[in-house]
N, C-alpha and C. Protein backbone atom coordinates (compact mmCIF):
# COMPACT_ATOMS: atom_id res chain seq x y z
N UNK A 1 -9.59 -18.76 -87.57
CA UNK A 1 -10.36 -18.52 -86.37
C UNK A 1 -11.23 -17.27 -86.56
N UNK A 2 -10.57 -16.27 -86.97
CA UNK A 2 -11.23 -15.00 -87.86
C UNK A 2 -12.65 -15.24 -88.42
N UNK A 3 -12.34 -15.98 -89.01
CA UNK A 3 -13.59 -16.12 -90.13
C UNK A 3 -14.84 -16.55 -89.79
N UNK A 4 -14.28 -17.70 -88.30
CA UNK A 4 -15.73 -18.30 -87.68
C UNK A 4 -16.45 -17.36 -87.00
N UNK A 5 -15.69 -16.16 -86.75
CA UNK A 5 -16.50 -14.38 -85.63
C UNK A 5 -16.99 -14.45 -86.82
N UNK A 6 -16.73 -13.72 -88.04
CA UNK A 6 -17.12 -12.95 -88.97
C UNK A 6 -18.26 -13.77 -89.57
N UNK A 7 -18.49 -15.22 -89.80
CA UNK A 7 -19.47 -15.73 -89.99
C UNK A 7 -20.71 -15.68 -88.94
N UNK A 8 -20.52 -16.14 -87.52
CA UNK A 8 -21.33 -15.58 -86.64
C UNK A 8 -22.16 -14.28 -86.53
N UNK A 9 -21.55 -13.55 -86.89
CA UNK A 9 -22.30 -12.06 -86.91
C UNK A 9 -23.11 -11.96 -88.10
N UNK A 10 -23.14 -12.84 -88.96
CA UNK A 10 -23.92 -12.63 -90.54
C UNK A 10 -25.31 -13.51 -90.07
N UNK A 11 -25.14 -14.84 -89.37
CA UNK A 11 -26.30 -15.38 -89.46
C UNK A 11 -27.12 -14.99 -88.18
N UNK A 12 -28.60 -15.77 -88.79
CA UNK A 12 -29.24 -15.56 -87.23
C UNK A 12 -30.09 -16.81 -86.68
N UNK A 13 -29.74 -17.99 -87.55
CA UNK A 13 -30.42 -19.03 -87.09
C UNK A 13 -29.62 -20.14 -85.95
N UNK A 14 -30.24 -20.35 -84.99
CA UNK A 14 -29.88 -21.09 -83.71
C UNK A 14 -28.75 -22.15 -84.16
N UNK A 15 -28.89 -22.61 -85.15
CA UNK A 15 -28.23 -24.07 -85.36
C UNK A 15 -26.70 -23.88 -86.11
N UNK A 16 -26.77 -22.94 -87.20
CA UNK A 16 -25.78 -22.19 -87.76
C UNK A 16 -24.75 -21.85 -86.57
N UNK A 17 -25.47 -20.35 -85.49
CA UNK A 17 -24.27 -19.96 -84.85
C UNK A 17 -23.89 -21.40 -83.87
N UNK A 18 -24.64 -22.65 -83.77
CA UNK A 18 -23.78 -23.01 -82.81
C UNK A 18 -22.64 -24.04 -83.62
N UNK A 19 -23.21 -24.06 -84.81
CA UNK A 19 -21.83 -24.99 -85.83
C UNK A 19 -20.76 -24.08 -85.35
N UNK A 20 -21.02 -22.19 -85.71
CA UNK A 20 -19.74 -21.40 -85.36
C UNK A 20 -19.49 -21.87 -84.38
N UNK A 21 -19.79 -21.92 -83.56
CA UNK A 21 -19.39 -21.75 -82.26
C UNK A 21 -18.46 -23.04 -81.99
N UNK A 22 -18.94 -23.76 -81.95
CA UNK A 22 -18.32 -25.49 -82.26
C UNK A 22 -16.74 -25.52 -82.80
N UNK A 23 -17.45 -25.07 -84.50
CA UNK A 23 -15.75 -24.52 -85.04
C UNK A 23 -14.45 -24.15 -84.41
N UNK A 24 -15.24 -22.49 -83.50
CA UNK A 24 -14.59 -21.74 -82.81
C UNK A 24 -13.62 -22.67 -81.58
N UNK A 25 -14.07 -22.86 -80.92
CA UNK A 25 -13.69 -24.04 -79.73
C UNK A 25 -12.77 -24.77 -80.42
N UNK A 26 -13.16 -25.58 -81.69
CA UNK A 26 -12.27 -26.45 -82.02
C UNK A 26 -10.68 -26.14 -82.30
N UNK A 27 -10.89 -25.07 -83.14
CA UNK A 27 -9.64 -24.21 -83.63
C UNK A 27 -8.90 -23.61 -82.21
N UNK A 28 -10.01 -22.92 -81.29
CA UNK A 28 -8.95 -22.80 -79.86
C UNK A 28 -8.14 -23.74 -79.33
N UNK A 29 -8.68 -24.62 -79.39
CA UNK A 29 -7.97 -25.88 -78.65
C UNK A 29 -6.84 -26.28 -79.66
N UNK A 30 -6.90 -26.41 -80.68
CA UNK A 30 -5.90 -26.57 -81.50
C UNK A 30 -5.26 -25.90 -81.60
N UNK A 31 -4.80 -24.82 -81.65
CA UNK A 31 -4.36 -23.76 -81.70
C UNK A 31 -3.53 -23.65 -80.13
N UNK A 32 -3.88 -24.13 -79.17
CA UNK A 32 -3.49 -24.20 -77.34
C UNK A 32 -2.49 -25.59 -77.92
N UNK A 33 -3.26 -26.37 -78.58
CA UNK A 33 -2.44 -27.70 -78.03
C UNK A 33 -1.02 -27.68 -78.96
N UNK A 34 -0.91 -27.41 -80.54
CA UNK A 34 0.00 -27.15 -81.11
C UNK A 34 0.50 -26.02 -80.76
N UNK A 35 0.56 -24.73 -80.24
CA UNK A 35 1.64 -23.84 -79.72
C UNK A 35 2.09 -24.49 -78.44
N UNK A 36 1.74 -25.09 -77.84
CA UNK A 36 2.48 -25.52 -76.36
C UNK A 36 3.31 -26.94 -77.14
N UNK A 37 2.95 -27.43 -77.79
CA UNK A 37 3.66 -28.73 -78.79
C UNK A 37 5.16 -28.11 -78.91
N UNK A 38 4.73 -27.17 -79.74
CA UNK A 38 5.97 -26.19 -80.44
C UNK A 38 7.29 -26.00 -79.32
N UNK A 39 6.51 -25.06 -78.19
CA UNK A 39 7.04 -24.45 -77.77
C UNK A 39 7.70 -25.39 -76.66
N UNK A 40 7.13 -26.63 -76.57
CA UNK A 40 8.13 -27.84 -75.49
C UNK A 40 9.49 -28.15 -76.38
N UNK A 41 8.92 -28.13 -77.78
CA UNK A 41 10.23 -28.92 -78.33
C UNK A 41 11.32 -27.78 -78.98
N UNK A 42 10.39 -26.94 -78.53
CA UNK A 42 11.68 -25.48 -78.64
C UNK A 42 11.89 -25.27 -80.35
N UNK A 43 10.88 -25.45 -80.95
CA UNK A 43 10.50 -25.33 -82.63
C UNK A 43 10.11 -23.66 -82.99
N UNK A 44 9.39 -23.09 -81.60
CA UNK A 44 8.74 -21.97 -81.81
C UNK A 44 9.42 -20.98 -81.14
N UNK A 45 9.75 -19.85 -81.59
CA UNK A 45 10.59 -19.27 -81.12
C UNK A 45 9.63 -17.90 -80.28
N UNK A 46 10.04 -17.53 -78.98
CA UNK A 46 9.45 -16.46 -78.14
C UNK A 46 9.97 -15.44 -79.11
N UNK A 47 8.67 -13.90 -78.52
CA UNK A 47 9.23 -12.73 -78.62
C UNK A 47 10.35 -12.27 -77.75
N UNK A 48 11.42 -11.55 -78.48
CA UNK A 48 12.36 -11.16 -77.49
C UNK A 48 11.94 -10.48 -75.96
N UNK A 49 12.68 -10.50 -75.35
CA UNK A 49 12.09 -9.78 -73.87
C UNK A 49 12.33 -8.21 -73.82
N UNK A 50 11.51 -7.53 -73.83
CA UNK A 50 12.44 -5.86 -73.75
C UNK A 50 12.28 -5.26 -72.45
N UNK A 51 12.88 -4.99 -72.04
CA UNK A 51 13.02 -4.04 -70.59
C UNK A 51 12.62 -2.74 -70.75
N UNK A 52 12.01 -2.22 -70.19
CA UNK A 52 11.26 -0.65 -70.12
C UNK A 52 12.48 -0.25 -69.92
N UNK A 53 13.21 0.94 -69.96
CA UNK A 53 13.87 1.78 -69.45
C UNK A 53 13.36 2.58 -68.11
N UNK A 54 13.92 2.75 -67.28
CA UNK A 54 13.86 3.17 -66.04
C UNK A 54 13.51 4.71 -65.79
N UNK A 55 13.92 5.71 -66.61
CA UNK A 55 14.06 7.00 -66.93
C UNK A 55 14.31 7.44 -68.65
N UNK A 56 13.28 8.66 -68.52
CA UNK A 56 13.47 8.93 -70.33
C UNK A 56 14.25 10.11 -70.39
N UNK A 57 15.22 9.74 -71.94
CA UNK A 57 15.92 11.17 -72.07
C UNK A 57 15.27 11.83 -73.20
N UNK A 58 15.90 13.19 -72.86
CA UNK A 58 15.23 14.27 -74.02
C UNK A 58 16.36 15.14 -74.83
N UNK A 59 16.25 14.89 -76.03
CA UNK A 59 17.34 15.93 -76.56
C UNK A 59 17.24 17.56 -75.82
N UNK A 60 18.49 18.13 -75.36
CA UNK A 60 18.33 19.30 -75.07
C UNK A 60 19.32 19.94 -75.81
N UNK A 61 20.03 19.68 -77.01
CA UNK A 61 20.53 20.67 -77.88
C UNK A 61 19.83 21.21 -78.79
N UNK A 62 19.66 22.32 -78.57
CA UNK A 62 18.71 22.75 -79.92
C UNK A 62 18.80 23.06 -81.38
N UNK A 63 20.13 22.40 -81.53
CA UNK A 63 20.75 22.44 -82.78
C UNK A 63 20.54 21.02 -83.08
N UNK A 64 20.52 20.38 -82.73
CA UNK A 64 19.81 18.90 -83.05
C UNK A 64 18.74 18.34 -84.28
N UNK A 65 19.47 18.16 -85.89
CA UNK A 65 18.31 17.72 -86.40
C UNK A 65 18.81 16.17 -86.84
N UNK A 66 19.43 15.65 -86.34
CA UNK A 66 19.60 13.80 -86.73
C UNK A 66 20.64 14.14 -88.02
N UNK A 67 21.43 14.80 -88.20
CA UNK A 67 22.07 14.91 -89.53
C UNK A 67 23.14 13.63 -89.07
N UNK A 68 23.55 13.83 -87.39
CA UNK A 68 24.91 13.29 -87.53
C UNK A 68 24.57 11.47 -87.32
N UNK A 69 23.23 11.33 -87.81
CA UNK A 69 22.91 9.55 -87.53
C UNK A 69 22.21 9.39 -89.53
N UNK A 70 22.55 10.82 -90.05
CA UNK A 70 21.56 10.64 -91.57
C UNK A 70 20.63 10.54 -92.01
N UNK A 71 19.94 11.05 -91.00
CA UNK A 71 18.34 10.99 -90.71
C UNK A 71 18.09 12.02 -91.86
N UNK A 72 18.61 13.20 -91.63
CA UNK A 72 17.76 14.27 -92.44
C UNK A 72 19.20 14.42 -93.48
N UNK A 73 19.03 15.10 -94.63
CA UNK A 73 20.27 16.00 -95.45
C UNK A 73 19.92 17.11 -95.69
N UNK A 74 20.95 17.60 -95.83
CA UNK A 74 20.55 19.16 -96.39
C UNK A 74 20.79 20.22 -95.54
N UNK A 75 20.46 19.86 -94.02
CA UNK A 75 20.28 20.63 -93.52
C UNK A 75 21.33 20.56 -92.57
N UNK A 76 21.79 22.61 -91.54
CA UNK A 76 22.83 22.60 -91.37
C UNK A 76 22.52 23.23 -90.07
């Protein structure tokens, strides 16, 4: 689908961009009709759902450098 933008922007004759354009459409629709295909017969799998958190925390020890998860070494 990429490629039919990126071709569009190179030419400048009437008949060319509307082949893109044509292309473009075609591949949308295909692209609509096989993901909803997928996703009836449960082939395609969703992104997980994530929940915002409600409130953010902040480290307030100031001795805190991630040693005790192994983030950093060395240090004490």
């Amino acid at each position: 689908m990429g490629l039919y933008t990126l071709g569009m922007n190179m030419t400048y004759k009437k008949r060319v961009m509307s082949i893109y354009e044509g292309l473009t459409t075609v591949t949308q629709k295909i692209y609509k009709l096989s993901t909803t295909y997928l996703l009836e017969r449960g082939i395609l799998a969703l992104p997980p759902k994530v929940t915002m958190p409600k409130k953010t925390e902040f480290i307030k020890d100031k001795k805190y450098n991630g040693k005790s998860y192994g983030i950093i070494k060395g240090r004490d």
